[in-house]
N, C-alpha and C. Protein backbone atom coordinates (compact mmCIF):
# COMPACT_ATOMS: atom_id res chain seq x y z
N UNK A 1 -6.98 11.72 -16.32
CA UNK A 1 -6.01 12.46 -15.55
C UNK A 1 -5.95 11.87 -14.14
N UNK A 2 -4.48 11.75 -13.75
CA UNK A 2 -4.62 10.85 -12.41
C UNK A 2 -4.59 12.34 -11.03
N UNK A 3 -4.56 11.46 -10.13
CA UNK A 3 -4.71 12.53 -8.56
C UNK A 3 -4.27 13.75 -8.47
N UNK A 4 -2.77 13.30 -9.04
CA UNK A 4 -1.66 14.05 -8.29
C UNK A 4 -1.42 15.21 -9.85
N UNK A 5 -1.61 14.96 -10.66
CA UNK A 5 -2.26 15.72 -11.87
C UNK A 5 -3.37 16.53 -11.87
N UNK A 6 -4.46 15.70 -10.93
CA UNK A 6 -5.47 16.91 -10.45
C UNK A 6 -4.97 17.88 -9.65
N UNK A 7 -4.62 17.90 -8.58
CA UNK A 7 -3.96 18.65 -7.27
C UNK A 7 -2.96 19.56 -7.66
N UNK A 8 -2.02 19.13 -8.48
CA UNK A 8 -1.15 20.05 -9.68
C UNK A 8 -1.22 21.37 -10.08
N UNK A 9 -2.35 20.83 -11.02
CA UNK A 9 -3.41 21.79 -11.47
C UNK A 9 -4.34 22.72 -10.68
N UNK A 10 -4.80 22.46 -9.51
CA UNK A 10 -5.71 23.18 -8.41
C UNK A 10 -4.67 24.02 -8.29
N UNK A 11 -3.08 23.82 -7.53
CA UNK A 11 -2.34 24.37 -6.96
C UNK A 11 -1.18 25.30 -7.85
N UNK A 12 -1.75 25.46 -9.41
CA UNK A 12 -1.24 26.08 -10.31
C UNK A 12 -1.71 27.46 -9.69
N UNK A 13 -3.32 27.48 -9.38
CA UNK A 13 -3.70 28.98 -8.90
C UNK A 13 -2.87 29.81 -8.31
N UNK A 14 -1.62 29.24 -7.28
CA UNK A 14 -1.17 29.73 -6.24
C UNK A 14 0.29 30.30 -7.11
N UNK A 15 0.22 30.33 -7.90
CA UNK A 15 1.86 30.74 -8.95
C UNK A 15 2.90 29.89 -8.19
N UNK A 16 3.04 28.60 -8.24
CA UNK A 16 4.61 28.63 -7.42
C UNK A 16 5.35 28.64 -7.91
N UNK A 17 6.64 29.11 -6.97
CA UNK A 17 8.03 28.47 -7.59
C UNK A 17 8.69 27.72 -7.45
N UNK A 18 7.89 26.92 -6.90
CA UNK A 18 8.31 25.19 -6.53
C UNK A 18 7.20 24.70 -5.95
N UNK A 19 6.92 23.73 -7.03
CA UNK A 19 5.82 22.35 -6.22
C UNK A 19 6.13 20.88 -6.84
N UNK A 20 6.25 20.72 -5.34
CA UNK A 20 6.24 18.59 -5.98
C UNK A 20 5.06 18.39 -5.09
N UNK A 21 4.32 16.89 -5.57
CA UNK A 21 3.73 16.40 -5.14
C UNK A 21 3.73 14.83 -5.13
N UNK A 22 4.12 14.26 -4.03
CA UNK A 22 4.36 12.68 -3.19
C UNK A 22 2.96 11.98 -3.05
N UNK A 23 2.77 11.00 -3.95
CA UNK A 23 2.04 10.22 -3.79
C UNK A 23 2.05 8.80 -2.76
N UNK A 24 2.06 9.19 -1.36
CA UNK A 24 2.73 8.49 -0.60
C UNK A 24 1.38 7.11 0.18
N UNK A 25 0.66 7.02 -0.76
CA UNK A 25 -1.02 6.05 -0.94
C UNK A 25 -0.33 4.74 -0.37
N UNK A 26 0.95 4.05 -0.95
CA UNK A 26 1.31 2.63 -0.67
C UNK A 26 1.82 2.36 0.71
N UNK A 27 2.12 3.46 1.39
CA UNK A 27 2.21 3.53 2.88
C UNK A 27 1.87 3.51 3.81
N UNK A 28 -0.05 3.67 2.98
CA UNK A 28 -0.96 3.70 3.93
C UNK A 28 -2.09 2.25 3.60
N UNK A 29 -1.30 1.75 2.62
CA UNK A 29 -2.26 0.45 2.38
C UNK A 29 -3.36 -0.15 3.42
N UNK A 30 -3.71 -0.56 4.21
CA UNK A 30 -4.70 -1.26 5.04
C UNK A 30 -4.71 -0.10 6.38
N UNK A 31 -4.60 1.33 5.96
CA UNK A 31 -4.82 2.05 7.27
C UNK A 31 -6.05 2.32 7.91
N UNK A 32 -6.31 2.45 9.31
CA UNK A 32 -7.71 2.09 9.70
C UNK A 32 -8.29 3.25 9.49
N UNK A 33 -9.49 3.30 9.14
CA UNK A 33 -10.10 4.74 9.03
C UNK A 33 -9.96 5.14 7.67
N UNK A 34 -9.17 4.91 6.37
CA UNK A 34 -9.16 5.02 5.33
C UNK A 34 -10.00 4.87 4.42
N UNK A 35 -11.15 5.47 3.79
CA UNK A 35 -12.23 5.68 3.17
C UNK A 35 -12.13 5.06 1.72
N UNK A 36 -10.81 5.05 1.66
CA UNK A 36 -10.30 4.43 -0.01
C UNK A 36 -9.45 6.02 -0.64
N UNK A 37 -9.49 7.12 -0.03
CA UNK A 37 -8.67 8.51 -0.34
C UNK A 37 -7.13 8.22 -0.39
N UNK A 38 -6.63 8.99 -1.19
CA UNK A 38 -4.84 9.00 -1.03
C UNK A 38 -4.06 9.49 -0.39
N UNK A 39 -3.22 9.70 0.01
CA UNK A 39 -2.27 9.94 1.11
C UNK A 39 -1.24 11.11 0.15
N UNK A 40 -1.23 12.39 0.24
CA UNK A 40 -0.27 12.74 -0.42
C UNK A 40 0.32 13.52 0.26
N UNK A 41 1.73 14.18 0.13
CA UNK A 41 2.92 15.24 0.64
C UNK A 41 3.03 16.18 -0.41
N UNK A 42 2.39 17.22 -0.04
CA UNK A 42 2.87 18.79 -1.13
C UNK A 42 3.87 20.02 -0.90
N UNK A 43 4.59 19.94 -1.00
CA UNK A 43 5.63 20.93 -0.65
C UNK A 43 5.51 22.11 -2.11
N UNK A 44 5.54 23.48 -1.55
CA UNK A 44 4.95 24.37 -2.54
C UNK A 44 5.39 25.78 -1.78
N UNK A 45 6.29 26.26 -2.62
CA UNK A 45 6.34 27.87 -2.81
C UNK A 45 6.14 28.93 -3.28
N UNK A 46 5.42 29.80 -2.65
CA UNK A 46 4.46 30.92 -3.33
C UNK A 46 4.29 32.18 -3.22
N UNK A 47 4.72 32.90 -4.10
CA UNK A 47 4.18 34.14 -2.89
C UNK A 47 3.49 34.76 -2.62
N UNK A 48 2.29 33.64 -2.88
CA UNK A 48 0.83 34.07 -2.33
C UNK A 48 0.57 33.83 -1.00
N UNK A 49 1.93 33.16 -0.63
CA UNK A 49 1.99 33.43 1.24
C UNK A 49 2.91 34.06 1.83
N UNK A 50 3.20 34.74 1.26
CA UNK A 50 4.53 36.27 1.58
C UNK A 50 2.94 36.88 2.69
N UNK A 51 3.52 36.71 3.89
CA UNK A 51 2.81 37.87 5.30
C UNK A 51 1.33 36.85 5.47
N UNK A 52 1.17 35.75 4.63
CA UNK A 52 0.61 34.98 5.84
C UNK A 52 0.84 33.65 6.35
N UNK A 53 -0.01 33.62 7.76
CA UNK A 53 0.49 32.36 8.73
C UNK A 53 0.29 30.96 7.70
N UNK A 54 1.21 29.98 8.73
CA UNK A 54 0.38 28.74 8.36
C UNK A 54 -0.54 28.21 8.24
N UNK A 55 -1.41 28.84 9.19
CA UNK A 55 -3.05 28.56 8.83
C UNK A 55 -3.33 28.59 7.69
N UNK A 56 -2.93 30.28 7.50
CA UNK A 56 -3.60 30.81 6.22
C UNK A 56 -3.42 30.27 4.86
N UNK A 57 -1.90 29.82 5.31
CA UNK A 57 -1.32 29.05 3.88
C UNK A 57 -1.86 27.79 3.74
N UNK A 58 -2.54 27.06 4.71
CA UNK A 58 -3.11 25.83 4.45
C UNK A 58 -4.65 25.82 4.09
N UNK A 59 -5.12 26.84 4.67
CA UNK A 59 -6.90 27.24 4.14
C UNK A 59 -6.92 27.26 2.91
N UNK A 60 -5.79 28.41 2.28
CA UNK A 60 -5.69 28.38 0.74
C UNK A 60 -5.76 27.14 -0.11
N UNK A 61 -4.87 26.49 0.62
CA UNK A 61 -4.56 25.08 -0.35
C UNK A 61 -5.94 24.08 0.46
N UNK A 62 -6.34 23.91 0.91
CA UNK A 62 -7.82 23.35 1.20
C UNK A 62 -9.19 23.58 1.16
N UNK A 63 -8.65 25.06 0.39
CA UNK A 63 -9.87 25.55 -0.50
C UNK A 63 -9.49 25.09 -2.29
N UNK A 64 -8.47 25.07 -2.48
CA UNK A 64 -8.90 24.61 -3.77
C UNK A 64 -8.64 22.89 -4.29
N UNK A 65 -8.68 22.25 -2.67
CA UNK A 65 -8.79 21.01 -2.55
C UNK A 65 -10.37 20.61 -2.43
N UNK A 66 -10.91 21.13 -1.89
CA UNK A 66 -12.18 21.24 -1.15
C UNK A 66 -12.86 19.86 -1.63
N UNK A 67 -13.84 19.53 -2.86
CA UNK A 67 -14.16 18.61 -3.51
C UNK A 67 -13.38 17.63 -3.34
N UNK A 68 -12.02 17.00 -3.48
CA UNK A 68 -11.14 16.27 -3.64
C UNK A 68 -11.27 15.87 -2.24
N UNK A 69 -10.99 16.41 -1.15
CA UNK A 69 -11.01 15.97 0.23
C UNK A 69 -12.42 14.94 0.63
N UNK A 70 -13.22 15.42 0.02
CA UNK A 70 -14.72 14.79 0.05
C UNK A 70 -14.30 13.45 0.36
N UNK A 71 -13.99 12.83 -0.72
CA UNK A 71 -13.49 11.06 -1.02
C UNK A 71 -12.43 10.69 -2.07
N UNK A 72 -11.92 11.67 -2.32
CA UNK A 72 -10.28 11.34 -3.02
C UNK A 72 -9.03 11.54 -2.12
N UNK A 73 -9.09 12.38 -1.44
CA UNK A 73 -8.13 12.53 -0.71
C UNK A 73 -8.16 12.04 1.24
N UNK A 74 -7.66 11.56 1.10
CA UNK A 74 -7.36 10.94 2.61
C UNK A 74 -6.36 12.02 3.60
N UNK A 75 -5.79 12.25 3.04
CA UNK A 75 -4.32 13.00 3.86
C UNK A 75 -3.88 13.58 2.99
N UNK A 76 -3.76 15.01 3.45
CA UNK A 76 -2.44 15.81 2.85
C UNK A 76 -1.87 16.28 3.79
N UNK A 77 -0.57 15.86 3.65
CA UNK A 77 0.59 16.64 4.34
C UNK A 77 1.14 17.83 3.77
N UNK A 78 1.19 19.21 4.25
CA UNK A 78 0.98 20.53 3.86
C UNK A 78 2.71 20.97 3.72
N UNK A 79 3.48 21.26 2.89
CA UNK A 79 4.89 22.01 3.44
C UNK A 79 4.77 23.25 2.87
N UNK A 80 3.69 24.28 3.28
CA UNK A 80 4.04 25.95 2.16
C UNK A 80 4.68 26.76 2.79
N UNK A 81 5.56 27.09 2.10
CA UNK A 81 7.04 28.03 2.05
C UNK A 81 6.79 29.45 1.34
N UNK A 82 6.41 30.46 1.81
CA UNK A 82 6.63 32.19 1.59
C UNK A 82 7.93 32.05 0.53
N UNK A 83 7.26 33.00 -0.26
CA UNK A 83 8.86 33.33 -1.42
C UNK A 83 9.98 33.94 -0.59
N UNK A 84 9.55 34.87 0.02
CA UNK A 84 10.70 35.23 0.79
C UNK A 84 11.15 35.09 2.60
N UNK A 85 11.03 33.89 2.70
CA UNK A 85 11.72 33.01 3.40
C UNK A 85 12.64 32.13 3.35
């Protein structure tokens, strides 16, 4: 199972009603500081963030990244969107 298939799956917990996930790794080819982790963009709607902040909506999703951030993941760029917004 590849990355973005893992992360998928983590972010199934959150019920959305919309998630893509951008494997945007070839952009960051020779970036300094890069551990060998991937670079990804998640845009995800839920309304498991109906009444909370952005913080909150990003703790969520970096808790069930947690492991992955270790040394698979380099960067995530966060876009979570409240159902009713």
């Amino acid at each position: 199972m590849d990355l973005v298939e893992q992360i998928k799956i983590r972010l199934e917990a959150l019920s959305p009603t919309h998630l893509s996930i951008q494997d945007d790794s070839n952009l960051h080819a020779n970036h300094s500081g890069n551990g060998g982790g991937g670079h990804f963009t998640v845009k995800i709607v839920s309304t498991e963030f109906n009444g909370k902040s952005q913080i909150m909506r990003h703790r969520l999703i970096y808790q069930l990244m947690d492991d992955l951030m270790q040394n698979q993941i380099h960067a995530l760029s966060i876009h979570a969107i409240a159902s009713n917004e």
